[in-house]
C-alpha atoms as a PDB file:
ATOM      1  CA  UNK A   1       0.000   0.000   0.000  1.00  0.00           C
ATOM      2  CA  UNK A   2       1.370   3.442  -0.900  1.00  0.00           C
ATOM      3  CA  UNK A   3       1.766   5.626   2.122  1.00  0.00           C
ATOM      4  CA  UNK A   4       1.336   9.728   2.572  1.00  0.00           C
ATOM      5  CA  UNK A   5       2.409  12.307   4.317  1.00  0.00           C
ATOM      6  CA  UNK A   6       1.400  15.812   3.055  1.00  0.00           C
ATOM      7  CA  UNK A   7      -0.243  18.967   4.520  1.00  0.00           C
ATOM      8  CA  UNK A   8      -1.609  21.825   2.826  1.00  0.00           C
ATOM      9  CA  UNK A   9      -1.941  25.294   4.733  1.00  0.00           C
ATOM     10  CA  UNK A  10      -2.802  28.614   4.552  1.00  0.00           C
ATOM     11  CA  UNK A  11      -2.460  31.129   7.282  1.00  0.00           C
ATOM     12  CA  UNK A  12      -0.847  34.008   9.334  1.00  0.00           C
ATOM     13  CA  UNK A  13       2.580  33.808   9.844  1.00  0.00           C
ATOM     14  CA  UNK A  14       2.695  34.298  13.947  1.00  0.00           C
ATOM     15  CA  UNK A  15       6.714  34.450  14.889  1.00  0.00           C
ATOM     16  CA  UNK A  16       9.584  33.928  12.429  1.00  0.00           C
ATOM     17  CA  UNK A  17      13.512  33.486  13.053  1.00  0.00           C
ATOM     18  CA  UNK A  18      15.732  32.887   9.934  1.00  0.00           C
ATOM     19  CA  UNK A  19      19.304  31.477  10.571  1.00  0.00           C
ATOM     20  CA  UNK A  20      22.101  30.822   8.434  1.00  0.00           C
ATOM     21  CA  UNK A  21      23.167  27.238   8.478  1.00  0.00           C
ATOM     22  CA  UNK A  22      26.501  26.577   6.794  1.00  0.00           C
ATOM     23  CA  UNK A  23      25.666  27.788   2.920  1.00  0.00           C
ATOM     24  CA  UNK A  24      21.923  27.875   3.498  1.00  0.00           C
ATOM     25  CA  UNK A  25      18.965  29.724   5.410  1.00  0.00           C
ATOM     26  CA  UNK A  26      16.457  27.810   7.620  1.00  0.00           C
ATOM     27  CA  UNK A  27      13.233  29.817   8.634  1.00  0.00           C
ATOM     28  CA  UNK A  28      11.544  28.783  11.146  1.00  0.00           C
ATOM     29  CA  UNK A  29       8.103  30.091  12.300  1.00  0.00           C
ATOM     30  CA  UNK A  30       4.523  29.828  13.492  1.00  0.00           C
ATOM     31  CA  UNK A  31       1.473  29.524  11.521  1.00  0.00           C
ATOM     32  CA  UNK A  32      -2.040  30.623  12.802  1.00  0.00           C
ATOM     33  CA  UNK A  33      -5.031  28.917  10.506  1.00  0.00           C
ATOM     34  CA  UNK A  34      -8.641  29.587  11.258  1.00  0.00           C
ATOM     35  CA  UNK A  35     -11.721  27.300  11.139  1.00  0.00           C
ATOM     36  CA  UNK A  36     -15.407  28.529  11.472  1.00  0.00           C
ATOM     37  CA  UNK A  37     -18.162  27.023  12.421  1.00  0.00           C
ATOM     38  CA  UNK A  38     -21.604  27.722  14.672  1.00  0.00           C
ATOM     39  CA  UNK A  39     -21.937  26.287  17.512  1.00  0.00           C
ATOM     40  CA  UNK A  40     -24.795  23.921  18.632  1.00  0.00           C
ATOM     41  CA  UNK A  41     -27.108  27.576  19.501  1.00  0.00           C
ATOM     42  CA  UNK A  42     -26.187  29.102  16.544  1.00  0.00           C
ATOM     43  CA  UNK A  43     -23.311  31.698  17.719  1.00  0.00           C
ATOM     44  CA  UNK A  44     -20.407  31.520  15.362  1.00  0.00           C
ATOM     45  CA  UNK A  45     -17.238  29.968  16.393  1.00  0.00           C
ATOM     46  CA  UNK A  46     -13.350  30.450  14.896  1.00  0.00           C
ATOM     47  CA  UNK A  47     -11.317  27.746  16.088  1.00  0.00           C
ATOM     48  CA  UNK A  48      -7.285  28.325  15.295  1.00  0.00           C
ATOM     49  CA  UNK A  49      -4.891  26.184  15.722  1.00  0.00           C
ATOM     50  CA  UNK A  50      -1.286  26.847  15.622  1.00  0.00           C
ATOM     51  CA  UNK A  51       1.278  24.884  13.605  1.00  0.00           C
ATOM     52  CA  UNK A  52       5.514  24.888  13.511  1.00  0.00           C
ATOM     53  CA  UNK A  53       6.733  25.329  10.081  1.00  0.00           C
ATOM     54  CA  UNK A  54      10.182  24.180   9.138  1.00  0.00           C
ATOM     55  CA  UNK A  55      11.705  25.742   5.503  1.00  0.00           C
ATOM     56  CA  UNK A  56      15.001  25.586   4.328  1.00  0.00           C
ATOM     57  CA  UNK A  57      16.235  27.822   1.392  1.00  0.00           C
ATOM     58  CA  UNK A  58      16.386  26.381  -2.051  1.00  0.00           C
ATOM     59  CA  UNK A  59      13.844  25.873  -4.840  1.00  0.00           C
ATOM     60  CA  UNK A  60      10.247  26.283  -4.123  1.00  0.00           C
ATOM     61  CA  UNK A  61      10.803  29.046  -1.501  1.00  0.00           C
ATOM     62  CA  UNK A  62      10.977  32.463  -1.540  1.00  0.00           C
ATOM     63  CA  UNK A  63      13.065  35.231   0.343  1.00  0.00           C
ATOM     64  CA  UNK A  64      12.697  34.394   3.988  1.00  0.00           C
ATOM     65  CA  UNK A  65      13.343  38.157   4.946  1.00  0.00           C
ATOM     66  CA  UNK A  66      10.187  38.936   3.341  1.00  0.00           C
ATOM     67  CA  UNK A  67       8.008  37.197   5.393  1.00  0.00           C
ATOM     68  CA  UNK A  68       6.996  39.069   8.624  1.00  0.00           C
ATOM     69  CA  UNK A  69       4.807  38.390  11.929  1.00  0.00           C
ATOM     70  CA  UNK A  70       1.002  38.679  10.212  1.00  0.00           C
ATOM     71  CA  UNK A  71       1.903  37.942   6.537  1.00  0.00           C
ATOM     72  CA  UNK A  72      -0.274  35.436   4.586  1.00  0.00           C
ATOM     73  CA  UNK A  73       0.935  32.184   3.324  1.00  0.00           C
ATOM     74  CA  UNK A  74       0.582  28.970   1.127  1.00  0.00           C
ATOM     75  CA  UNK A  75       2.640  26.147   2.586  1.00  0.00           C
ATOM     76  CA  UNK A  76       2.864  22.337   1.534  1.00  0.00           C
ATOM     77  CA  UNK A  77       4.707  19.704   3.025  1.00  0.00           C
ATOM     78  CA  UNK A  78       5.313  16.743   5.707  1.00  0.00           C
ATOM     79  CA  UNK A  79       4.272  16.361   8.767  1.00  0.00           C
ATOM     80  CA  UNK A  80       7.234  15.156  11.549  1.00  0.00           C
ATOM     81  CA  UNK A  81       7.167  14.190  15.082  1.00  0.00           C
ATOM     82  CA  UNK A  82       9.756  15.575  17.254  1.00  0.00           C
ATOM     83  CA  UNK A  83      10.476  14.242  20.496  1.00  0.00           C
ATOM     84  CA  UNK A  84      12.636  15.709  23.537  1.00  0.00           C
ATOM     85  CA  UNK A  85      12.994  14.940  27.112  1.00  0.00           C
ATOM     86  CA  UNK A  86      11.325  17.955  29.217  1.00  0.00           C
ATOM     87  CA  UNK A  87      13.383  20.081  32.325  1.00  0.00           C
ATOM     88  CA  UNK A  88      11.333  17.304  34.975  1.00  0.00           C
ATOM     89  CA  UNK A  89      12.856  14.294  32.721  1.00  0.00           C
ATOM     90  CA  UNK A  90       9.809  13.368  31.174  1.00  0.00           C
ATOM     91  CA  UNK A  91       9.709  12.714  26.980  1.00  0.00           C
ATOM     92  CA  UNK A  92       7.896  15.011  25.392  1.00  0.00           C
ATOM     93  CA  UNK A  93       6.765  15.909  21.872  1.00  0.00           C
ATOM     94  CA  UNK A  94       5.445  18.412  19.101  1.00  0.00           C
ATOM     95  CA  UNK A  95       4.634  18.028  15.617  1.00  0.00           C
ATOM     96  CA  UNK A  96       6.111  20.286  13.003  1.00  0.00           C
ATOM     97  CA  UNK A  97       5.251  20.928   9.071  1.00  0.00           C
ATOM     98  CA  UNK A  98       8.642  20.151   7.466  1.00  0.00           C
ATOM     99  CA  UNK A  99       7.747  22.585   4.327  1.00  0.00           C
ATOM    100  CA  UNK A 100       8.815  21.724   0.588  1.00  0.00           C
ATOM    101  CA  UNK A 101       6.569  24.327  -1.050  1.00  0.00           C
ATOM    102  CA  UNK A 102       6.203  28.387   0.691  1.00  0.00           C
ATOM    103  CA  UNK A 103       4.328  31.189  -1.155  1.00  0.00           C
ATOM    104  CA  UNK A 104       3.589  34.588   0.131  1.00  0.00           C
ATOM    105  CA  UNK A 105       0.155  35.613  -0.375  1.00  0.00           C
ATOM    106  CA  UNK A 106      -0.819  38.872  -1.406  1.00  0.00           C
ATOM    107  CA  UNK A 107      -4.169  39.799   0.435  1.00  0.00           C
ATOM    108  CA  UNK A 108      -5.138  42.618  -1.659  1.00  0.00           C
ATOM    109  CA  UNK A 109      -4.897  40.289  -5.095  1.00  0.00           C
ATOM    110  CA  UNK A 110      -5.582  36.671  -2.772  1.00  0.00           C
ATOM    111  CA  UNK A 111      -3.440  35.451  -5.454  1.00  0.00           C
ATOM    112  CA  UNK A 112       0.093  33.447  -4.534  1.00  0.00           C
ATOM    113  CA  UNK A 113       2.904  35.389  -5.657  1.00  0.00           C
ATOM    114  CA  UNK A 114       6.657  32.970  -5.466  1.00  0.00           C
ATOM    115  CA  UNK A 115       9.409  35.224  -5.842  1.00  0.00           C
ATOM    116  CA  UNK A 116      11.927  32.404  -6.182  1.00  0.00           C
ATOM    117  CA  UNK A 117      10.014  30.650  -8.908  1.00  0.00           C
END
């Protein structure tokens, strides 16, 4: 059986930090995406959840510096499980989007605009 792993999102970038890495540029930052829905009595509901995006620099992504805290973006990729042990000694873990694919979004046009493409 063929197996997948692949997310698509679109969001609000929350925090970013870019870092060179020997020859390349990792960015690494938070993504805010919004679900709505009404609740059981009617009253409308936005659920967001908050995901970790990986990117390193190469094809498919565009100039890290140009992505700031509240910018809109397209991201594909894989989903990973990262696991740590916590200050009390206990394993923990958090899921992160490593991302193949980033495209700023241009609100005004809400069409994706690559720069490195």
């Amino acid at each position: 059986m063929e197996q997948l792993n692949k997310i698509e999102l679109r969001g609000n970038v929350g925090n970013i930090r870019v870092q060179a890495v020997g020859e390349n540029e990792v960015a690494n930052f938070s993504l805010a995406t919004n679900f709505a829905y009404k609740s059981k009595d009617g009253t409308p509901v936005i659920e967001t959840t908050w995901h970790n995006i990986t990117a390193w620099s190469g094809k498919g992504m565009p100039d890290f510096r140009k992505i700031q805290k509240g910018s809109c973006v397209y991201v594909t990729g894989r989903v990973r499980v990262q696991k740590f042990n916590g200050v009390d000694g206990t394993e923990k873990q958090f899921f992160e989007v490593l991302a193949n694919r980033v495209a700023i979004i241009d609100k005004e046009d809400t069409s994706m605009t690559v720069s490195s493409m």
